[in-house]
Protein backbone atom coordinates (compact mmCIF):
# COMPACT_ATOMS: atom_id res chain seq x y z
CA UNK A 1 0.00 0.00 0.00
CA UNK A 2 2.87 2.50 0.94
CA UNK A 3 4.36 2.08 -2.68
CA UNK A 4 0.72 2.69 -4.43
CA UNK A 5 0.53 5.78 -2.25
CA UNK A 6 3.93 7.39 -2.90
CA UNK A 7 3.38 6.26 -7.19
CA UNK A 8 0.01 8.26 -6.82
CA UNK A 9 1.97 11.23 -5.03
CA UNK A 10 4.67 11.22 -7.41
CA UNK A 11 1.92 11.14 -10.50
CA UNK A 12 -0.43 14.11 -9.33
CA UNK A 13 2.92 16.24 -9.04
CA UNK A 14 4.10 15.34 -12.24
CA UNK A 15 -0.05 16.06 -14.30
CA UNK A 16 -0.65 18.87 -12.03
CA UNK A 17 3.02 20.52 -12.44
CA UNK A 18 3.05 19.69 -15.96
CA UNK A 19 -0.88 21.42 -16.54
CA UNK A 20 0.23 24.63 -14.48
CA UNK A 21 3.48 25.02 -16.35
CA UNK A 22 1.87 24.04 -20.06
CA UNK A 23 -0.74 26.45 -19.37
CA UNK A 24 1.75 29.30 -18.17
CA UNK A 25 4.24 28.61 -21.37
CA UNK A 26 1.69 28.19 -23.82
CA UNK A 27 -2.47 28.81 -23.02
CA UNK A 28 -2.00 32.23 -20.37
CA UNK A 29 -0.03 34.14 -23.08
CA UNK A 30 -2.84 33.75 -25.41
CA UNK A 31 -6.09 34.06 -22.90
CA UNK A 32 -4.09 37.33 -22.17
CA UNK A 33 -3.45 38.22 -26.06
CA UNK A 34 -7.37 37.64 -26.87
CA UNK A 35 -8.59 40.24 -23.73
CA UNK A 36 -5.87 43.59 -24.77
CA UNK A 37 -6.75 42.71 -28.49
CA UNK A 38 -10.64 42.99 -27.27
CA UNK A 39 -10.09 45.57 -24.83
CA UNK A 40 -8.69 47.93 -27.74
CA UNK A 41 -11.37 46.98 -29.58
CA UNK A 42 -14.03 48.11 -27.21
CA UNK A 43 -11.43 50.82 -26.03
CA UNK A 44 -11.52 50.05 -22.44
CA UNK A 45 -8.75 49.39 -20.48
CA UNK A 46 -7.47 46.11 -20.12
CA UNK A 47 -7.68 43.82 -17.21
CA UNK A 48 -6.39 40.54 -16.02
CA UNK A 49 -8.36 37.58 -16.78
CA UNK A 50 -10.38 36.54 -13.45
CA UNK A 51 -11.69 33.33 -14.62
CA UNK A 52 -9.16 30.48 -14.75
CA UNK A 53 -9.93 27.45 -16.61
CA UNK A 54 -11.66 24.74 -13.54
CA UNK A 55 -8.86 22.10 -14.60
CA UNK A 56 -5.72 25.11 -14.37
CA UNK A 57 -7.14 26.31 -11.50
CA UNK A 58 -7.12 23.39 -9.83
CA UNK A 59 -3.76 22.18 -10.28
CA UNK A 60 -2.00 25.50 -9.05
CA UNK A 61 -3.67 25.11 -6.15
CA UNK A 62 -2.96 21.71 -5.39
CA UNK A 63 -0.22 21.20 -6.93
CA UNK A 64 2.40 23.02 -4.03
CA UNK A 65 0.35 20.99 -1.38
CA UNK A 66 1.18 17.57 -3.16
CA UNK A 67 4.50 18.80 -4.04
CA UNK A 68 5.22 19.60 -0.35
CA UNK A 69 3.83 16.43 0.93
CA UNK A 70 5.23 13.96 -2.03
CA UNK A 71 9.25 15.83 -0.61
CA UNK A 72 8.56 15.28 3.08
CA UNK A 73 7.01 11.84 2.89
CA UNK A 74 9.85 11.01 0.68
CA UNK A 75 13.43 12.01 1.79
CA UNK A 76 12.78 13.43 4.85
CA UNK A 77 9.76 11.14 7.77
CA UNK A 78 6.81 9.03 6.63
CA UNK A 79 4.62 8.31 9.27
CA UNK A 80 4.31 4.44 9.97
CA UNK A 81 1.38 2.31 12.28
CA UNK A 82 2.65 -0.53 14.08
CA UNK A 83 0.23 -3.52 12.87
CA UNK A 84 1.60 -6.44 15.34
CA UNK A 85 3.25 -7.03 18.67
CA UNK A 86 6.91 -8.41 17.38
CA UNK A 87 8.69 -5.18 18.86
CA UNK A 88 6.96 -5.34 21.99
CA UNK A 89 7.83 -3.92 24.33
CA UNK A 90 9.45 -1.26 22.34
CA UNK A 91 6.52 -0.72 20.44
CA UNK A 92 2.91 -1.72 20.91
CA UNK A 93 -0.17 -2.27 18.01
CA UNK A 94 -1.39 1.08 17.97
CA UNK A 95 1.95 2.84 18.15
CA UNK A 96 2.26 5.50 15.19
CA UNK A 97 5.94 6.27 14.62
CA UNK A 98 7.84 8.58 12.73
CA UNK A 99 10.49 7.14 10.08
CA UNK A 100 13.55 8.86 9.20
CA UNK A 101 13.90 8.59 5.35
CA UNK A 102 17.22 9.94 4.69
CA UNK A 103 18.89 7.79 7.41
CA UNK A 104 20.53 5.40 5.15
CA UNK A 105 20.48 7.03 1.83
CA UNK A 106 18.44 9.67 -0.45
CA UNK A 107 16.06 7.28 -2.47
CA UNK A 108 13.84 8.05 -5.33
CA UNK A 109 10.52 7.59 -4.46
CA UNK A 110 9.64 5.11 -7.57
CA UNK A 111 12.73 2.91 -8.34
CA UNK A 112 14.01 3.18 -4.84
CA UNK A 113 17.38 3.80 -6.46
CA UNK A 114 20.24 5.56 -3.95
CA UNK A 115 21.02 8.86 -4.89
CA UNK A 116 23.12 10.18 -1.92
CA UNK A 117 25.10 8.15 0.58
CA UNK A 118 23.96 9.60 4.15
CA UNK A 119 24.72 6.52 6.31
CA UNK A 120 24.21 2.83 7.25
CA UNK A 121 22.77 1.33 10.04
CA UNK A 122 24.29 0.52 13.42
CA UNK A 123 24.06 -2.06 15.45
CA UNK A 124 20.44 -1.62 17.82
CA UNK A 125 19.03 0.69 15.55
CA UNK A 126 15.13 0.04 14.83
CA UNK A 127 14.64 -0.01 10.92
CA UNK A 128 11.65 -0.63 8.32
CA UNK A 129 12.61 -2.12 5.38
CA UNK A 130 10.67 -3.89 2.53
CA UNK A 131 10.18 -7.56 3.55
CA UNK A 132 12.80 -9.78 1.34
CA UNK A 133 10.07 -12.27 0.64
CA UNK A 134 7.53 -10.28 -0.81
CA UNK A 135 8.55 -6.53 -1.15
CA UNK A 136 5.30 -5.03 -1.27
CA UNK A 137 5.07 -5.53 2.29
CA UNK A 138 6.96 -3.17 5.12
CA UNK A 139 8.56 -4.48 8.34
CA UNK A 140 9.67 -2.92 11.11
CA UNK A 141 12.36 -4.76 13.22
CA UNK A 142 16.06 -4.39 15.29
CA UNK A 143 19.17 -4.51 13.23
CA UNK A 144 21.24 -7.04 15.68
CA UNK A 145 23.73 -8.56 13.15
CA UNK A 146 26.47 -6.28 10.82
CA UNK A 147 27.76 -7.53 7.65
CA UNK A 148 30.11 -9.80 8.55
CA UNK A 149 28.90 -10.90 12.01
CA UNK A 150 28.74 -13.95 12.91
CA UNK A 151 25.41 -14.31 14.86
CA UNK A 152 24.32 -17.51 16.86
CA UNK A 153 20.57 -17.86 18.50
CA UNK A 154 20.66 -20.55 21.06
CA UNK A 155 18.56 -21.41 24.29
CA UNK A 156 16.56 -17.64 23.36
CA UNK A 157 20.15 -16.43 23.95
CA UNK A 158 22.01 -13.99 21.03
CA UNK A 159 25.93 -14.85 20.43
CA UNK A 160 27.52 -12.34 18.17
CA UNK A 161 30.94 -12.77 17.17
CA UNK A 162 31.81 -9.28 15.11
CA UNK A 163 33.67 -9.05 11.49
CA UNK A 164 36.96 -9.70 11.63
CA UNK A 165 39.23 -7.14 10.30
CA UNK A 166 42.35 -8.69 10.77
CA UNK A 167 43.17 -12.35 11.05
CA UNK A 168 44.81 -11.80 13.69
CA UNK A 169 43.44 -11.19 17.56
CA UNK A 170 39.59 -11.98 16.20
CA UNK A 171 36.96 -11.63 18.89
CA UNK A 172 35.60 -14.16 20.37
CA UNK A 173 31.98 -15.29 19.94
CA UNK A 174 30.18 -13.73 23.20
CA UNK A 175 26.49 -14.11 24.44
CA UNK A 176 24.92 -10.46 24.20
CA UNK A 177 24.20 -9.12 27.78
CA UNK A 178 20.78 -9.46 29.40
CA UNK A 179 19.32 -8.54 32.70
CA UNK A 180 16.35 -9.66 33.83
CA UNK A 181 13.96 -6.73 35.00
CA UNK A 182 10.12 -8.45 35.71
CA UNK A 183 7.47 -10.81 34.58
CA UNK A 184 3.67 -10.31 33.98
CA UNK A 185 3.41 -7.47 32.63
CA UNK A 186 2.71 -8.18 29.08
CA UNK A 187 0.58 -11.98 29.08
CA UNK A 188 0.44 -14.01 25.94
CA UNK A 189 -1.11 -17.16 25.46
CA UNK A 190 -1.89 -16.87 29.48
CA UNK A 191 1.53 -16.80 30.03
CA UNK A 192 3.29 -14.35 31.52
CA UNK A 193 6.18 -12.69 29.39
CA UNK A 194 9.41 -12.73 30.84
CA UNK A 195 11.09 -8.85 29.96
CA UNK A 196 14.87 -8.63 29.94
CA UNK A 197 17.43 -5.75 28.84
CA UNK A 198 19.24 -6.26 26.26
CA UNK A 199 22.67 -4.29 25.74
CA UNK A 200 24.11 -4.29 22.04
CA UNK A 201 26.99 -1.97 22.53
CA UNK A 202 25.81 1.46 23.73
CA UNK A 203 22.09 0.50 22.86
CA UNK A 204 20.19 -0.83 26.02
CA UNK A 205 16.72 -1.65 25.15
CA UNK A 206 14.14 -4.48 26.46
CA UNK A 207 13.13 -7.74 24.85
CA UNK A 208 10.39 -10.08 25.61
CA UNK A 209 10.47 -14.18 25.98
CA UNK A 210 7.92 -16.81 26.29
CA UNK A 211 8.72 -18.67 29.19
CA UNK A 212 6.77 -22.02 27.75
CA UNK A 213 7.71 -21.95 23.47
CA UNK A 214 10.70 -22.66 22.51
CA UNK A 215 11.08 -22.43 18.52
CA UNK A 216 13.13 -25.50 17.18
CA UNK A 217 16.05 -24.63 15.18
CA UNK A 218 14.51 -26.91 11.99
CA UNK A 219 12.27 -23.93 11.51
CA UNK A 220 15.01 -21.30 10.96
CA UNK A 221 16.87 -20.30 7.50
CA UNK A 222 19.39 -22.33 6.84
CA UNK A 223 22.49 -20.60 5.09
CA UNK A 224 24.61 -22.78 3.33
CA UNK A 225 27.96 -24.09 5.28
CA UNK A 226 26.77 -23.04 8.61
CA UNK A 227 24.88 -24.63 11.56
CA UNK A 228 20.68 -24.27 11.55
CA UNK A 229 20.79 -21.98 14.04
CA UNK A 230 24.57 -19.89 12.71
CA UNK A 231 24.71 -17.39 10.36
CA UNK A 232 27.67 -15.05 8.56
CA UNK A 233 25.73 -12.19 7.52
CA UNK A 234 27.13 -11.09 3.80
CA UNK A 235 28.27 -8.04 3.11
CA UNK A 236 25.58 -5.22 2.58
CA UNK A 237 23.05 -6.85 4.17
CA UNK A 238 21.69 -6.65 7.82
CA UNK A 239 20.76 -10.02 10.38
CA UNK A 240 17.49 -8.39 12.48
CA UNK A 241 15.30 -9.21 15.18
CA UNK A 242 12.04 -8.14 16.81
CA UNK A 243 12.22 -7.47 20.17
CA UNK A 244 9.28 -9.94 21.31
CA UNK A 245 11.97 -12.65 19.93
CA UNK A 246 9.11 -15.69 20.74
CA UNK A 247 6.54 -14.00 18.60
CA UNK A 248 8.31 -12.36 15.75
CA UNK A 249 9.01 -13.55 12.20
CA UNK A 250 12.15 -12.23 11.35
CA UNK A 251 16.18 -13.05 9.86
CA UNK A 252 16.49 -16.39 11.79
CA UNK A 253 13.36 -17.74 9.34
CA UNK A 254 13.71 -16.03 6.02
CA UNK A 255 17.38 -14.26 6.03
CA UNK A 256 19.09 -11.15 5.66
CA UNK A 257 17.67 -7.45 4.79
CA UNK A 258 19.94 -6.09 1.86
CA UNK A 259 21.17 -2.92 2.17
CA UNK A 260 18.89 -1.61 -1.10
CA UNK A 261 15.44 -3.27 0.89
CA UNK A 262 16.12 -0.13 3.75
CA UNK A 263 13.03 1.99 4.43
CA UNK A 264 14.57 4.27 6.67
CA UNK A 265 14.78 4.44 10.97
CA UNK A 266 12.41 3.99 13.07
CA UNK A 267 12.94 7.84 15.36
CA UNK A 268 9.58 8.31 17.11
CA UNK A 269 6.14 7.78 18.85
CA UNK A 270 4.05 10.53 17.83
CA UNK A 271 0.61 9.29 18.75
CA UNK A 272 -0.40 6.03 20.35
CA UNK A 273 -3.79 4.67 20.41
CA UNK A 274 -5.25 1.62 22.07
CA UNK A 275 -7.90 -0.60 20.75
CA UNK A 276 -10.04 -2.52 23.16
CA UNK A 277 -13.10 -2.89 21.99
CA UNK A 278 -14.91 -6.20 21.58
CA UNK A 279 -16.56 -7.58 18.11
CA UNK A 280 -20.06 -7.26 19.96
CA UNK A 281 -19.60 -3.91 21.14
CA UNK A 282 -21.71 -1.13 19.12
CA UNK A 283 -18.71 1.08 17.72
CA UNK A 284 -16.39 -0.76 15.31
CA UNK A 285 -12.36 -2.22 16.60
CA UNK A 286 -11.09 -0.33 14.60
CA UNK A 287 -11.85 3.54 16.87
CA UNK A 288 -9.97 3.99 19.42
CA UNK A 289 -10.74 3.45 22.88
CA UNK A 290 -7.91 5.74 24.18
CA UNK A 291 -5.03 7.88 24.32
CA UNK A 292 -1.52 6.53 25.59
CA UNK A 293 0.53 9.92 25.74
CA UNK A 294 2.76 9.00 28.02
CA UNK A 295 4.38 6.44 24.97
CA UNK A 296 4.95 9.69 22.74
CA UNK A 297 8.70 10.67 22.52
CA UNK A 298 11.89 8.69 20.70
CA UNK A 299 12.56 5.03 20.16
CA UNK A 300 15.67 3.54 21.54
């Protein structure tokens, strides 16, 4: 749906900007030709004309509007909703965040081509990016392997062993830190989720785990050469994972995220709504039932 909406953006620029300017380089000189050549023939004085036609009209009015959003939408934020709970507890369903376009690159907003280099992601960050498997589809999700990681997912545990530079003094593969902080807050199943903080580097943010399903490694990609549950992520592509790593389809079933697949990062919570209501209630699931403003601010 996103890529339908930014083709129909970048089409109503391109009619409307191309009927304003057609009718200022070729149709106003001549509306304005017929009224002095009548006004001199009725010898009165000669004014502009007030009537525009409907279609002209129309287009210079709408077009800066359309222009403005089709540029902001594009290179700079596009608001996102959250549709599922795989990043809980970082973000909910009914989040609506704010994604930084030019994060990773300057795209065109048709052939998603890079036009300007601005940055790659880092370790932690949150990032949408077009689903590998079917690219029509956006996905929202925590960049956890580099290229060139090694990353092992064991026991609900994360083992990254970084790129080696040189082949000498490689680091070792190490579990990534976790602290346990409480239980119950968030139920699934009717089981209590266990929450934990995760530290990649500077990034300290909280994951959830299922204290009763435990995934079997025969369900994850398997990359050639490496164990069921290893993987060397290549070069220019990213290994993530959602944050609610018991309920979250992400890298350890389907892959890596190249770096051309990049949406942009995820920055902010602008609004957050929560939906409550039950089918036989009288107003429809899909208005809100309230207001959560104290989840409004940035995403870490």
């Amino acid at each position: 749906m996103a890529n339908y909406f930014s083709l129909i953006l970048v089409a109503l620029t391109l009619i409307t900007g191309l009927i304003w300017l057609v009718d200022s380089v070729v149709f106003a000189p001549k509306r304005k030709a017929r009224l002095q050549a009548s006004a001199v023939a009725e010898n009165a004085s000669y004014g502009e004309d007030p009537q525009l036609p409907y279609l002209v009209d129309t287009s210079q009015q709408i077009f800066p509007v359309i222009a403005f959003v089709l540029v902001l939408r594009s290179f700079l934020y596009e608001p996102f909703q959250i549709p599922s709970g795989s990043m809980m507890p970082t973000l909910l369903v009914g989040d609506f965040i704010l994604v930084e376009k030019f994060a990773y690159g300057v795209k065109d907003p048709v052939f998603r081509s890079k036009l300007i280099e601005t940055g790659a992601p880092e370790r932690g960050d949150v990032v949408v990016f077009k689903y590998p498997e079917d690219t029509g589809i956006d996905y929202i999700k925590r960049v956890i392997g580099m290229p060139g990681d090694t990353v092992v997912y064991q026991n609900k545990q994360v083992y990254i062993k970084p790129k080696c530079v040189e082949s000498e003094n490689c680091p070792a593969l190490e579990a990534v830190p976790l602290s346990f902080q409480e239980r119950g807050e968030f139920v699934q199943d009717m089981a209590q989720l266990m929450r934990y903080t995760e530290s990649l580097g500077d990034i300290e943010h909280d994951i959830l785990r299922h204290p009763l399903r435990d995934i079997s490694p025969v369900n994850f990609y398997t990359q050639p050469g490496t164990r069921r549950n290893e993987w060397i992520v290549p070069e220019n592509n990213y290994f993530v994972l959602g944050d609610n790593r018991d309920n979250s389809r992400d890298s350890r079933f389907w892959g890596f995220v190249p770096d051309d697949n990049l949406v942009g990062k995820a920055v902010a919570i602008w609004i957050s709504f929560e939906f409550e209501r039950k089918p036989q209630d009288m107003l429809p699931t899909w208005i809100p039932t309230g207001v959560r403003f104290e989840r409004t601010g940035g995403i870490r």
